[in-house]
PDB file of N, CA and C in Angstrom:
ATOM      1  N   UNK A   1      -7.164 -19.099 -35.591  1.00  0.00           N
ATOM      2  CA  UNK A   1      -7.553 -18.046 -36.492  1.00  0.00           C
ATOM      3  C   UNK A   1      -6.464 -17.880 -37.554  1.00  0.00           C
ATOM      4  N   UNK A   2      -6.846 -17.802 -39.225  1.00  0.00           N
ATOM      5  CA  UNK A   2      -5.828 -17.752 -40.029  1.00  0.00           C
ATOM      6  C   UNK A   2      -5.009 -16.216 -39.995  1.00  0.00           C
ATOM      7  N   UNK A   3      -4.163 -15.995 -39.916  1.00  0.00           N
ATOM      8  CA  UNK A   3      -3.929 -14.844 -40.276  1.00  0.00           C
ATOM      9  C   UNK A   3      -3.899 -14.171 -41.807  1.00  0.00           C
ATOM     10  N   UNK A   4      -4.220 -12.893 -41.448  1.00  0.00           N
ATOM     11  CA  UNK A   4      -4.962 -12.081 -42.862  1.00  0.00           C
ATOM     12  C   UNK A   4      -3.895 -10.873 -43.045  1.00  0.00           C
ATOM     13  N   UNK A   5      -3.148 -10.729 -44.027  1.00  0.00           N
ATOM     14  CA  UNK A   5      -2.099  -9.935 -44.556  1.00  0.00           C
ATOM     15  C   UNK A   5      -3.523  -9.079 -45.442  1.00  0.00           C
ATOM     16  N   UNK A   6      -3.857  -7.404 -44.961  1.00  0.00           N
ATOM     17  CA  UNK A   6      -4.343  -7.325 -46.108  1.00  0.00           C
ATOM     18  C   UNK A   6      -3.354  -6.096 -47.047  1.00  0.00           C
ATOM     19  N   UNK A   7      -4.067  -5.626 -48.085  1.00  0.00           N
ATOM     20  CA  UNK A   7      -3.337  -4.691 -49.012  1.00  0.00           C
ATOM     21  C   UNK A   7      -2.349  -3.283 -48.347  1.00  0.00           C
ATOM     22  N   UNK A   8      -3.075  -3.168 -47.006  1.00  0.00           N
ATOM     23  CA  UNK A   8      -2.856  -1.463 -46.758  1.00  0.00           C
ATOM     24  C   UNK A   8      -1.830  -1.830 -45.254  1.00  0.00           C
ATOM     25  N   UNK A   9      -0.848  -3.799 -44.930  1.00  0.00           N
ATOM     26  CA  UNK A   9      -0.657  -3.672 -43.911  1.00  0.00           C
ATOM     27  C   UNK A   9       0.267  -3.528 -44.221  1.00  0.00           C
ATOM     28  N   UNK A  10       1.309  -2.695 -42.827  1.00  0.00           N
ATOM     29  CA  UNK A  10       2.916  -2.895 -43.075  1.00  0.00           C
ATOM     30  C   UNK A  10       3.697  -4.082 -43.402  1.00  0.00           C
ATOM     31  N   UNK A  11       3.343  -5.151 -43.213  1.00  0.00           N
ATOM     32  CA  UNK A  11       3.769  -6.186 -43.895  1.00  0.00           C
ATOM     33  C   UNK A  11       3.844  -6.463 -45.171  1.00  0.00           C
ATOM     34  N   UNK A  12       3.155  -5.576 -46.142  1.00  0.00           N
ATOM     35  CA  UNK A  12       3.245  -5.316 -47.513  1.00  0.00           C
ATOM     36  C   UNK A  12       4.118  -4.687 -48.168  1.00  0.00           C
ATOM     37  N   UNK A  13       4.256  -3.212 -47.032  1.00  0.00           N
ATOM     38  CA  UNK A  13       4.512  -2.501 -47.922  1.00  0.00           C
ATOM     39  C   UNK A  13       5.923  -2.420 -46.983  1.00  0.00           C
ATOM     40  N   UNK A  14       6.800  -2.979 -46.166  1.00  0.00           N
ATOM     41  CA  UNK A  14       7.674  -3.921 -45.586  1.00  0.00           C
ATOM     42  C   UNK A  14       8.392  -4.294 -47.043  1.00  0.00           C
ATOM     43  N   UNK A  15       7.766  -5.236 -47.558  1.00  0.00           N
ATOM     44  CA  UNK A  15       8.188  -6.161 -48.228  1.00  0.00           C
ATOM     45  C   UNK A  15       8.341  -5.841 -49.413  1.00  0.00           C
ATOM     46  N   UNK A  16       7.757  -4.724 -50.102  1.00  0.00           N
ATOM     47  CA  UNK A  16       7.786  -4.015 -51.197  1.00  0.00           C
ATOM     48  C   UNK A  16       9.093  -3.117 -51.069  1.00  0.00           C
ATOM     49  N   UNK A  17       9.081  -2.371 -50.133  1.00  0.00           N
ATOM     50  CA  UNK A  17      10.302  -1.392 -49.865  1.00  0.00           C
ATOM     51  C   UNK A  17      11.999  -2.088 -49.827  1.00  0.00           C
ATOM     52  N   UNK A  18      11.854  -3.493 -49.549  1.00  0.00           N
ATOM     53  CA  UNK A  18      13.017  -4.429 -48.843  1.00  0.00           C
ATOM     54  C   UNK A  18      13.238  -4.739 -50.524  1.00  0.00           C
ATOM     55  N   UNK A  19      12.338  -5.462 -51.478  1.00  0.00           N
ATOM     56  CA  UNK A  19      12.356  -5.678 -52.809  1.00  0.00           C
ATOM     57  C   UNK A  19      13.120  -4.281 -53.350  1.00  0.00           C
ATOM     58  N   UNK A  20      13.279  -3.004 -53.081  1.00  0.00           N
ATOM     59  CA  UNK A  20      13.418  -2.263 -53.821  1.00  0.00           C
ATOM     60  C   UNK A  20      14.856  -1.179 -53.043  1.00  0.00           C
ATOM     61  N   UNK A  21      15.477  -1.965 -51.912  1.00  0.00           N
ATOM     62  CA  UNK A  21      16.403  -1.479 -51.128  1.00  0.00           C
ATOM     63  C   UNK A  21      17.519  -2.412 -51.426  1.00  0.00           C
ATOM     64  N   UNK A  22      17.345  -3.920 -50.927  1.00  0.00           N
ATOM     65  CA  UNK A  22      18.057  -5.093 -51.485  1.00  0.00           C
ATOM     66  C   UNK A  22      18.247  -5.202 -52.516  1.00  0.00           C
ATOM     67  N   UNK A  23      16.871  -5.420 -53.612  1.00  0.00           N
ATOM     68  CA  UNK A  23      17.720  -5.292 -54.900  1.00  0.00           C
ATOM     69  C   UNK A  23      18.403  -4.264 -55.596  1.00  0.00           C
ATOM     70  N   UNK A  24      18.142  -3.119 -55.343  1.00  0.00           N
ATOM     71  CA  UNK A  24      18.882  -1.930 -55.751  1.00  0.00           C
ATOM     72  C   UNK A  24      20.430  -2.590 -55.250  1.00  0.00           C
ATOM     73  N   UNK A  25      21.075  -2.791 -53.974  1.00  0.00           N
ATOM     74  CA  UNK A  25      22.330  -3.100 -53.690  1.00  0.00           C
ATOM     75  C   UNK A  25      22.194  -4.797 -54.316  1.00  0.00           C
ATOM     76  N   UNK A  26      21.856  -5.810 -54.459  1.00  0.00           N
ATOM     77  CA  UNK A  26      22.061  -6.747 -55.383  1.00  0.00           C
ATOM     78  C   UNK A  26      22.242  -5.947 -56.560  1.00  0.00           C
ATOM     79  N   UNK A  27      21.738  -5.257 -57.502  1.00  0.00           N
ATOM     80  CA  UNK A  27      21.795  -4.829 -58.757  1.00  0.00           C
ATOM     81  C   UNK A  27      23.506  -3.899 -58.723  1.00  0.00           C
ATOM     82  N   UNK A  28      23.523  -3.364 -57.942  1.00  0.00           N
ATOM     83  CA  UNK A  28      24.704  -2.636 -57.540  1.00  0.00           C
ATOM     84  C   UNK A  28      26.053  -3.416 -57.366  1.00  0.00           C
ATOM     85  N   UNK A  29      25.733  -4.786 -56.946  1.00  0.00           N
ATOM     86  CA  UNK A  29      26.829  -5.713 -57.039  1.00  0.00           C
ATOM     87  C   UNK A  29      26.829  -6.780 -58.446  1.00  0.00           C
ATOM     88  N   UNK A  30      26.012  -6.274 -59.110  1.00  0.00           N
ATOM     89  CA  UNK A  30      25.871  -7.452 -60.223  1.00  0.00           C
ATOM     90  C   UNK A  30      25.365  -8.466 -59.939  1.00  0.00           C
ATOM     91  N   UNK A  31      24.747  -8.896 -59.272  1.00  0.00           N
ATOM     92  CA  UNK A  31      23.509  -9.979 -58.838  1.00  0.00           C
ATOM     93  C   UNK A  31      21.685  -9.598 -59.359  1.00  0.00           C
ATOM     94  N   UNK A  32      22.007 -10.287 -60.207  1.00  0.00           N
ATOM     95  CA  UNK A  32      20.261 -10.145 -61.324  1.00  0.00           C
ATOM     96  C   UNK A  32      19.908 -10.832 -61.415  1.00  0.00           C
ATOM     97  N   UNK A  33      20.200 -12.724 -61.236  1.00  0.00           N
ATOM     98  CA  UNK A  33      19.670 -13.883 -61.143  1.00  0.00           C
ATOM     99  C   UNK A  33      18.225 -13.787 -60.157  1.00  0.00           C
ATOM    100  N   UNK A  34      17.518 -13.696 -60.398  1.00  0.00           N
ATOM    101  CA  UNK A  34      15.892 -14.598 -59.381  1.00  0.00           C
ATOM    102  C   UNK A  34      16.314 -13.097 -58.277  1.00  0.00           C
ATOM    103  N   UNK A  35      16.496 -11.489 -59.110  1.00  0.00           N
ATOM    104  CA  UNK A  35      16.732 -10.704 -57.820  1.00  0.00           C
ATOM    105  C   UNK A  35      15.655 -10.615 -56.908  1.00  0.00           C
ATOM    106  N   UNK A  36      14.273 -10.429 -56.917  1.00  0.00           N
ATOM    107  CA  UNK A  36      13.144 -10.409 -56.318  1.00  0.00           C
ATOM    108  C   UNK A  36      13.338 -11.341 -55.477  1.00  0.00           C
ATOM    109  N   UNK A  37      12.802 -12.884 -55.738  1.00  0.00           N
ATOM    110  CA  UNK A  37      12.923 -13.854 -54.985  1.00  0.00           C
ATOM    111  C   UNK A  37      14.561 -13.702 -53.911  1.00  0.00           C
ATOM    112  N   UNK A  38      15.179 -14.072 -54.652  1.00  0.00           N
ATOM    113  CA  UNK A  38      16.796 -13.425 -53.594  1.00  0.00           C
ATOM    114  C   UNK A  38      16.424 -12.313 -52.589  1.00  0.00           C
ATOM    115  N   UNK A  39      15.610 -11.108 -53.169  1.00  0.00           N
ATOM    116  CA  UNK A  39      15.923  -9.915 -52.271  1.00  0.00           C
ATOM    117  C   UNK A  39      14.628 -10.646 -50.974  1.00  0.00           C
ATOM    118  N   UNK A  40      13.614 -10.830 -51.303  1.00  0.00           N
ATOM    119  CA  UNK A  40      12.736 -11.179 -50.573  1.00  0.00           C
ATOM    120  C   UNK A  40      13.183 -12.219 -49.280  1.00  0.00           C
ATOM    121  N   UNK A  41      14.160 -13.391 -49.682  1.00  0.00           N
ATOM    122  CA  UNK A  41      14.812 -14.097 -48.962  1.00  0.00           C
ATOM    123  C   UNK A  41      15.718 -13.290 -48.269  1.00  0.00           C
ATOM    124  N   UNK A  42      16.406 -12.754 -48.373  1.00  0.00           N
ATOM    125  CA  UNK A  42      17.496 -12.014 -47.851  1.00  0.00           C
ATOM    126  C   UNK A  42      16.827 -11.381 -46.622  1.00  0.00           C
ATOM    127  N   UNK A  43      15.392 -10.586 -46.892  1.00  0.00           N
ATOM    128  CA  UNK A  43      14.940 -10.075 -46.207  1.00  0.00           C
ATOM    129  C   UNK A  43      14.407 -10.743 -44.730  1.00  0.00           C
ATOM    130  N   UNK A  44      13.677 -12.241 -45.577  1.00  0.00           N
ATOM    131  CA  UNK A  44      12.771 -12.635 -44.478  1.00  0.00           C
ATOM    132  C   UNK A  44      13.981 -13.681 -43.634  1.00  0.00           C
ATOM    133  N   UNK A  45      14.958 -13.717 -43.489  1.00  0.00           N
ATOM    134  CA  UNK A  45      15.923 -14.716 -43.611  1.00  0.00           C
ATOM    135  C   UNK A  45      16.321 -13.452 -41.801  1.00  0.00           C
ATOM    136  N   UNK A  46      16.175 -12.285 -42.093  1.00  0.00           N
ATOM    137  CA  UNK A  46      16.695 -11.554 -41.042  1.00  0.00           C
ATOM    138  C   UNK A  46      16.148 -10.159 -40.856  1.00  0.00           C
ATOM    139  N   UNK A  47      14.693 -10.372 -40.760  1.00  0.00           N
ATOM    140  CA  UNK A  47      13.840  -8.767 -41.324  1.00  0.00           C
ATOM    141  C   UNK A  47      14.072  -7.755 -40.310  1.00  0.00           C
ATOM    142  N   UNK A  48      14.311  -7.787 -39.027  1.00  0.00           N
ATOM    143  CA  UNK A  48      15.241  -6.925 -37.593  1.00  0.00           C
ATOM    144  C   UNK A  48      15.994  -6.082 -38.141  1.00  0.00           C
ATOM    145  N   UNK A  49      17.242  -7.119 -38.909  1.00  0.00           N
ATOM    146  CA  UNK A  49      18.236  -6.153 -39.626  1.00  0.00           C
ATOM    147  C   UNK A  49      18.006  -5.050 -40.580  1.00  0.00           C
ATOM    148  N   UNK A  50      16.889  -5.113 -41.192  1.00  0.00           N
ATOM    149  CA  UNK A  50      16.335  -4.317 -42.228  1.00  0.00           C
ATOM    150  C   UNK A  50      15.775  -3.184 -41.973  1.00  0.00           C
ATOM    151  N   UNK A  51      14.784  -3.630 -40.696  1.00  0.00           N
ATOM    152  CA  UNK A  51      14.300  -2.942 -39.695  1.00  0.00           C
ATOM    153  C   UNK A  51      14.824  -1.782 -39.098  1.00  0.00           C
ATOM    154  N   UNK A  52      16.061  -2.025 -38.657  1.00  0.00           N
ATOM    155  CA  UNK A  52      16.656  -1.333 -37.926  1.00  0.00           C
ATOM    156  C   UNK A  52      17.560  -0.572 -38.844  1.00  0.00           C
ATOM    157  N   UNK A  53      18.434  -1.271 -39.679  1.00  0.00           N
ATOM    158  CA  UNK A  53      19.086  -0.008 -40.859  1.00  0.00           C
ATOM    159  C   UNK A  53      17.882   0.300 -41.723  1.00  0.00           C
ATOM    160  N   UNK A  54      16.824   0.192 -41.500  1.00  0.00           N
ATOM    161  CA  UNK A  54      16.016   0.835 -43.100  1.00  0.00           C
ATOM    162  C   UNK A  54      16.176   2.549 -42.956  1.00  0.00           C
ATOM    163  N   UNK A  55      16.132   3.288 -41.767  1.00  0.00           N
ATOM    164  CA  UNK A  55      16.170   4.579 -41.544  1.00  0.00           C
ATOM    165  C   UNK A  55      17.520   5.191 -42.006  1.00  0.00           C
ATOM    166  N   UNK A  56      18.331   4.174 -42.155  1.00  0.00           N
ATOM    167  CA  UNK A  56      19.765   4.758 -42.386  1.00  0.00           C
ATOM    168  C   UNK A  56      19.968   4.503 -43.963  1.00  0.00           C
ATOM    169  N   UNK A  57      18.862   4.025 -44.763  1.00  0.00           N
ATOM    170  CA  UNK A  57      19.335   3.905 -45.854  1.00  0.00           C
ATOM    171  C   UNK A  57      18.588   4.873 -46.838  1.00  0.00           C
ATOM    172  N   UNK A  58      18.991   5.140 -47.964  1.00  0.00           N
ATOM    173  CA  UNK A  58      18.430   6.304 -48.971  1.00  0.00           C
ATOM    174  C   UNK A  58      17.259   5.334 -49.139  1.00  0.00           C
ATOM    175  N   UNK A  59      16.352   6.443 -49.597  1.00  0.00           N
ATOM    176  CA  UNK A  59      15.335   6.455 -50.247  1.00  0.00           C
ATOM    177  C   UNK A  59      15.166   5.329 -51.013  1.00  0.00           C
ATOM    178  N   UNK A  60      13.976   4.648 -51.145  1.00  0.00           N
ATOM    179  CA  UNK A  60      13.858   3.395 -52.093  1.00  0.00           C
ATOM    180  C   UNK A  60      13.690   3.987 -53.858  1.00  0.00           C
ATOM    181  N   UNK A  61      13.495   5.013 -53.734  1.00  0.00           N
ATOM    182  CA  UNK A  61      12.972   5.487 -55.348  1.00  0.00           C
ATOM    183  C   UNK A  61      14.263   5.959 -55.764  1.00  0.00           C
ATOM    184  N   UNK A  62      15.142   6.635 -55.074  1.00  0.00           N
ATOM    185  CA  UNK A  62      16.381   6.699 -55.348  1.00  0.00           C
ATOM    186  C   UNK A  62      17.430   5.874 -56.292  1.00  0.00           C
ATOM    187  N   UNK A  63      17.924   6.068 -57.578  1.00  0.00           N
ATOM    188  CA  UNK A  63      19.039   5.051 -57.924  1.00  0.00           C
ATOM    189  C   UNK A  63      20.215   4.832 -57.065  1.00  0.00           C
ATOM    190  N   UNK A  64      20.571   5.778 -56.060  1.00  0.00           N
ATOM    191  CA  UNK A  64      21.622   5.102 -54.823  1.00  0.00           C
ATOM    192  C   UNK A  64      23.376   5.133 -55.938  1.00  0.00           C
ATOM    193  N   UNK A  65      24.131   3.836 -55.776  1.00  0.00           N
ATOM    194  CA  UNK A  65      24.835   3.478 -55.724  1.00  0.00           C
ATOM    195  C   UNK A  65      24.882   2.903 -57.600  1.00  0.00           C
ATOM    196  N   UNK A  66      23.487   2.678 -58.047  1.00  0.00           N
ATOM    197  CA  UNK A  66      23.655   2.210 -59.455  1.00  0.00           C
ATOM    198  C   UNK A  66      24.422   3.128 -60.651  1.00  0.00           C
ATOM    199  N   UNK A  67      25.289   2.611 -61.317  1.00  0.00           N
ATOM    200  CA  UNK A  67      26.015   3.612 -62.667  1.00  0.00           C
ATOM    201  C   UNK A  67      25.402   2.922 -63.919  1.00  0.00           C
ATOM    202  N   UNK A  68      25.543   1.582 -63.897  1.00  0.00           N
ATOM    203  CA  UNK A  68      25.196   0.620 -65.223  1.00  0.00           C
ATOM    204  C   UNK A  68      24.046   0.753 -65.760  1.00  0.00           C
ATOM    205  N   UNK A  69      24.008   1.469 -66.733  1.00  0.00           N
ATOM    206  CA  UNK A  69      22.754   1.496 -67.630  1.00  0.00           C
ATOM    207  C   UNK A  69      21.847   0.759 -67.429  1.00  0.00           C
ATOM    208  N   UNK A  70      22.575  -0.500 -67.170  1.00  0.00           N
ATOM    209  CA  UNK A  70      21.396  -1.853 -67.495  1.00  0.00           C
ATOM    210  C   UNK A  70      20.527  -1.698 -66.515  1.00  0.00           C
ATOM    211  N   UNK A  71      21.099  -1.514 -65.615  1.00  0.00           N
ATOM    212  CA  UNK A  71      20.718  -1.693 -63.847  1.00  0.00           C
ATOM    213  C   UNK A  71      19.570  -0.256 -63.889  1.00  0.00           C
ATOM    214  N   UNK A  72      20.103   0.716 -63.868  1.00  0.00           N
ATOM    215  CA  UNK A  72      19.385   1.676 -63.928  1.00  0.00           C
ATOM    216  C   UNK A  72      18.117   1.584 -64.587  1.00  0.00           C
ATOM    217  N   UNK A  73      17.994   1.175 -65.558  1.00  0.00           N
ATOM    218  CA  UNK A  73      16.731   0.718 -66.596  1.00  0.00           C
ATOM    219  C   UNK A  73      16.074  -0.086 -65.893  1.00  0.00           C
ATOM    220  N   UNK A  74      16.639  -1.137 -65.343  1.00  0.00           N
ATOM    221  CA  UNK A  74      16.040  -2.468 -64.522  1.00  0.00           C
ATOM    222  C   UNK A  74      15.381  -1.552 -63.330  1.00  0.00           C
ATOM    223  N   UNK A  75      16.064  -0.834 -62.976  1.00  0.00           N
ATOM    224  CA  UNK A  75      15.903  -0.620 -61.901  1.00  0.00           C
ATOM    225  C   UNK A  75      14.336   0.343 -61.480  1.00  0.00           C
ATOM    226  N   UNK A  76      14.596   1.402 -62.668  1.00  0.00           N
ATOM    227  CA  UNK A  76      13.371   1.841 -62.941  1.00  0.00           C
ATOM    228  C   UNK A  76      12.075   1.590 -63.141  1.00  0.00           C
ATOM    229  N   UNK A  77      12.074   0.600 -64.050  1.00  0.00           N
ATOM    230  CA  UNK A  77      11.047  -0.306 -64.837  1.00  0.00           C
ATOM    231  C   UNK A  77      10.810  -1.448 -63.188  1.00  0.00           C
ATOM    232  N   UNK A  78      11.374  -1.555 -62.086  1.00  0.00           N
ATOM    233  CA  UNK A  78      11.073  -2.376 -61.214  1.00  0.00           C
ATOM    234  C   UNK A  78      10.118  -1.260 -60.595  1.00  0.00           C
ATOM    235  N   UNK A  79      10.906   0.091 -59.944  1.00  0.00           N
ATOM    236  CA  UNK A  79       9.768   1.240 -59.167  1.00  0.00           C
ATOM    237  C   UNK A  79       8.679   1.248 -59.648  1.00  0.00           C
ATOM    238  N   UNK A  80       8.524   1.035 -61.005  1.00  0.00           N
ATOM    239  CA  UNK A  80       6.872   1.237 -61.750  1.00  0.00           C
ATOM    240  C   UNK A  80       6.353   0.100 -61.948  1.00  0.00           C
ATOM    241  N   UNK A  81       6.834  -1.039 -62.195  1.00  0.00           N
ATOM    242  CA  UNK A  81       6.165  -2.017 -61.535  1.00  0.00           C
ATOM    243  C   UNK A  81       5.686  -2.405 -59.891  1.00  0.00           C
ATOM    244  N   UNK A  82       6.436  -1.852 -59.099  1.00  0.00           N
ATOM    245  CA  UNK A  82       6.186  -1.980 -57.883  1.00  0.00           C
ATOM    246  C   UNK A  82       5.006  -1.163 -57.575  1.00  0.00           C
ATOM    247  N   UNK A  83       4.769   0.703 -57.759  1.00  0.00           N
ATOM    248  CA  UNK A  83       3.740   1.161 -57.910  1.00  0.00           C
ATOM    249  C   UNK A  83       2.182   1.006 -58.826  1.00  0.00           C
ATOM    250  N   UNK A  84       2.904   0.008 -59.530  1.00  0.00           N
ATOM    251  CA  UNK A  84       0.970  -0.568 -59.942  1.00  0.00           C
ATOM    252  C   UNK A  84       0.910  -1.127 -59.774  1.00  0.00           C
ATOM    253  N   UNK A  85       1.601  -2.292 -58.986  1.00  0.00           N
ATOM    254  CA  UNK A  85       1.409  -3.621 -58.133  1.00  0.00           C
ATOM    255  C   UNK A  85       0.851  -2.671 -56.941  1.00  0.00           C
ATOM    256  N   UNK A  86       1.255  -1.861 -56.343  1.00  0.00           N
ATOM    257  CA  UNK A  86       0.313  -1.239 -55.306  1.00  0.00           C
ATOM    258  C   UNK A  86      -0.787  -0.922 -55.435  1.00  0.00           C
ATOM    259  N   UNK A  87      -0.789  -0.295 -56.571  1.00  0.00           N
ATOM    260  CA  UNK A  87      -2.352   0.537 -56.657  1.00  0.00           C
ATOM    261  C   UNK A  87      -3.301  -0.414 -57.087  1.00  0.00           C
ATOM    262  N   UNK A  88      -2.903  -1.970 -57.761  1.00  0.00           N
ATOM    263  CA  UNK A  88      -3.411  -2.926 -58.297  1.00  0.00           C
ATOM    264  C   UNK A  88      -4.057  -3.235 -56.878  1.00  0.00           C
ATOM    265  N   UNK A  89      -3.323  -3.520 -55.848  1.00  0.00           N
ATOM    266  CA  UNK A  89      -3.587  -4.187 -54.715  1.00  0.00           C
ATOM    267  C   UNK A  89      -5.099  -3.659 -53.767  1.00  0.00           C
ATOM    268  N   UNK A  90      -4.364  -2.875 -53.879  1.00  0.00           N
ATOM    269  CA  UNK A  90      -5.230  -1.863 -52.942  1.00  0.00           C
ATOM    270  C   UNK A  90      -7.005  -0.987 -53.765  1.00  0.00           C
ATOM    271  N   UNK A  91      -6.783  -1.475 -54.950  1.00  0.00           N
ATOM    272  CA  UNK A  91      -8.167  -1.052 -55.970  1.00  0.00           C
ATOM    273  C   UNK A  91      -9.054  -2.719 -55.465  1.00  0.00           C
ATOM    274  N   UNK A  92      -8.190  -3.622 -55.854  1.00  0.00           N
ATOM    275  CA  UNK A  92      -8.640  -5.056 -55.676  1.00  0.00           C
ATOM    276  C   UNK A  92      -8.921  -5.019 -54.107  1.00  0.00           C
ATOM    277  N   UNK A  93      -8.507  -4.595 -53.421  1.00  0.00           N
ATOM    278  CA  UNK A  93      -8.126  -4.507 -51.721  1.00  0.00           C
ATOM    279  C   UNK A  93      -7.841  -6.111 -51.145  1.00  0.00           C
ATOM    280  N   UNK A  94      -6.405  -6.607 -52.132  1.00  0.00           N
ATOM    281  CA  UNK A  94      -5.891  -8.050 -52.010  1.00  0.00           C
ATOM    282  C   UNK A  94      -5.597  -8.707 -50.510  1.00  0.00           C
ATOM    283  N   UNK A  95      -6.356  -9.387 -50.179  1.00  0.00           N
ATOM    284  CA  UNK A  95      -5.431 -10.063 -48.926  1.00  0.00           C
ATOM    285  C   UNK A  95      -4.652 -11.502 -49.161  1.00  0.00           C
ATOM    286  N   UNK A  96      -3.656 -11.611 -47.799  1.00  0.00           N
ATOM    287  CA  UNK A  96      -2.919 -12.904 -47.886  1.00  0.00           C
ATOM    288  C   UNK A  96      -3.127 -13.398 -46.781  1.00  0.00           C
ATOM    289  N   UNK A  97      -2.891 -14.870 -46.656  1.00  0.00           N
ATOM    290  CA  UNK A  97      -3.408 -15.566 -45.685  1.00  0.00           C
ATOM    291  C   UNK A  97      -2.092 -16.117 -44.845  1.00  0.00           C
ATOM    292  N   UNK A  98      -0.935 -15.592 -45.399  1.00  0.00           N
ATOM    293  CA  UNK A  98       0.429 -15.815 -45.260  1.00  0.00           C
ATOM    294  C   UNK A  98       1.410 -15.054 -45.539  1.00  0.00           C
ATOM    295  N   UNK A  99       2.748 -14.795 -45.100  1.00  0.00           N
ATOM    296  CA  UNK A  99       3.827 -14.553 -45.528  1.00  0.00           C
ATOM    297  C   UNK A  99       4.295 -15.171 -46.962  1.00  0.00           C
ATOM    298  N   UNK A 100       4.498 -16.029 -46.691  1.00  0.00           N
ATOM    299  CA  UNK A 100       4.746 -16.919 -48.037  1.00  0.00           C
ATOM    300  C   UNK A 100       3.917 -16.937 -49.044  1.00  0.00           C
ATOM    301  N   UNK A 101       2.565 -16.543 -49.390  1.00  0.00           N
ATOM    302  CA  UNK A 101       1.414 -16.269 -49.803  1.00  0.00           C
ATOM    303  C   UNK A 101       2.371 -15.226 -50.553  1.00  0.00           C
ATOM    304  N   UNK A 102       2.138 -13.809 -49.685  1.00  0.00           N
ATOM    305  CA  UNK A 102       2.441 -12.278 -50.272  1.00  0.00           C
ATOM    306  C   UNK A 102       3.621 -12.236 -50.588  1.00  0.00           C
ATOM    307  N   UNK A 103       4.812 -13.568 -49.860  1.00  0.00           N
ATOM    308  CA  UNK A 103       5.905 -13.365 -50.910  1.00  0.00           C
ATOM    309  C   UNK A 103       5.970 -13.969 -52.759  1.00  0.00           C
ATOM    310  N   UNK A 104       4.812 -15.200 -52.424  1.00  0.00           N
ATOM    311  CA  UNK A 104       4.814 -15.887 -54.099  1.00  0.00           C
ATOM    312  C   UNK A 104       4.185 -15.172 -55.091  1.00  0.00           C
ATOM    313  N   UNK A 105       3.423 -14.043 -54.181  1.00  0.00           N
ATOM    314  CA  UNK A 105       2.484 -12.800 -55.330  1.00  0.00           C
ATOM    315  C   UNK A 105       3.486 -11.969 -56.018  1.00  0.00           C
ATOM    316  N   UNK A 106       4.324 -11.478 -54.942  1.00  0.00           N
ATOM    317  CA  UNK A 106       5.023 -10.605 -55.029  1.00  0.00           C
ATOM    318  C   UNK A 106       6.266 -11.153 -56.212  1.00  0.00           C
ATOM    319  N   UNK A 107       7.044 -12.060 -56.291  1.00  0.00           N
ATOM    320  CA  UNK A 107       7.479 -12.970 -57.097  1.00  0.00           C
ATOM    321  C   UNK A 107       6.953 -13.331 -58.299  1.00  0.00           C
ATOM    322  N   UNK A 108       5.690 -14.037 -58.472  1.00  0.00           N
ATOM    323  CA  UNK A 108       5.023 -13.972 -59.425  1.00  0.00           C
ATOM    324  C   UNK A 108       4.421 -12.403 -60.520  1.00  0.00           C
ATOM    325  N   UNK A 109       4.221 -11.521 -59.435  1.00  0.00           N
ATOM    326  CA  UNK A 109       3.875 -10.316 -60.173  1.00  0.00           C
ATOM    327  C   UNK A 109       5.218  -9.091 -60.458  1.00  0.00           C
ATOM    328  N   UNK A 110       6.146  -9.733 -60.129  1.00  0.00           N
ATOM    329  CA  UNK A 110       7.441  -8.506 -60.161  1.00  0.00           C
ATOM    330  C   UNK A 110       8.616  -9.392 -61.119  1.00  0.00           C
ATOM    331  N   UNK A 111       8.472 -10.994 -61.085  1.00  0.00           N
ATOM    332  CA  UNK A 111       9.282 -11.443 -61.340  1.00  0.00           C
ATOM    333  C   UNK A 111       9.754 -11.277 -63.037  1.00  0.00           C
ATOM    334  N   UNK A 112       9.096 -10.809 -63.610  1.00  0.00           N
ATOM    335  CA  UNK A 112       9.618 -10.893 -65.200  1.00  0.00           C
ATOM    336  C   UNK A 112       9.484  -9.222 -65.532  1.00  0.00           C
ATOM    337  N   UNK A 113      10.211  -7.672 -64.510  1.00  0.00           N
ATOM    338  CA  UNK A 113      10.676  -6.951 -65.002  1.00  0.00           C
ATOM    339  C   UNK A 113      11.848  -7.183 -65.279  1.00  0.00           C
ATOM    340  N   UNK A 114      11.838  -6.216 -66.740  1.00  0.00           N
ATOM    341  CA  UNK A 114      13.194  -6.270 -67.394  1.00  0.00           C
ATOM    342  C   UNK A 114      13.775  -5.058 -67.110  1.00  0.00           C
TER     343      UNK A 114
END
């Protein structure tokens, strides 16, 4: 049986939250190269760990730790892309047939905020 990632599973929205926890601290260290793809790897590379500190970490909508203008802007313009990539999802009611699937969407549809 294939497995079916759809719009409304925790595996989405997992992976959305990790995009927007990781890269906030990538952005925080000056790491902006391929941050999505990076944060997404980072994630699936050791998702337990994430798991288990996600309760200990601020808020994903939160700027956290960011001062740099740039970052902050980036950073913003990523939350609102991330929220109509949701609501996109879930109007469409998108499924994936994979991990790797919902990570190349996720990549492809997040990858060119500025």
């Amino acid at each position: 049986m294939a497995l079916k990632i759809k719009w409304n599973d925790d595996r989405v929205r997992g992976a959305t939250t990790a995009i927007l926890l990781i890269g906030r601290e990538r952005l925080h260290r000056g790491e902006t190269t391929d941050l999505i793809q990076a944060s997404l790897a980072d994630y699936r590379a050791d998702p337990e760990r994430y798991k288990k500190s996600k309760a200990a970490w601020a808020d994903a909508k939160e700027l956290g730790p960011l001062t740099n203008p740039r970052h902050v802007a980036y950073f913003r313009n990523l939350l609102s892309a991330v929220a109509r990539l949701a609501e996109k999802m879930t109007q469409a009611k998108r499924q994936f047939n994979s991990l790797r699937e919902l990570d190349n969407y996720l990549v492809a549809s997040l990858g060119n905020v500025r």
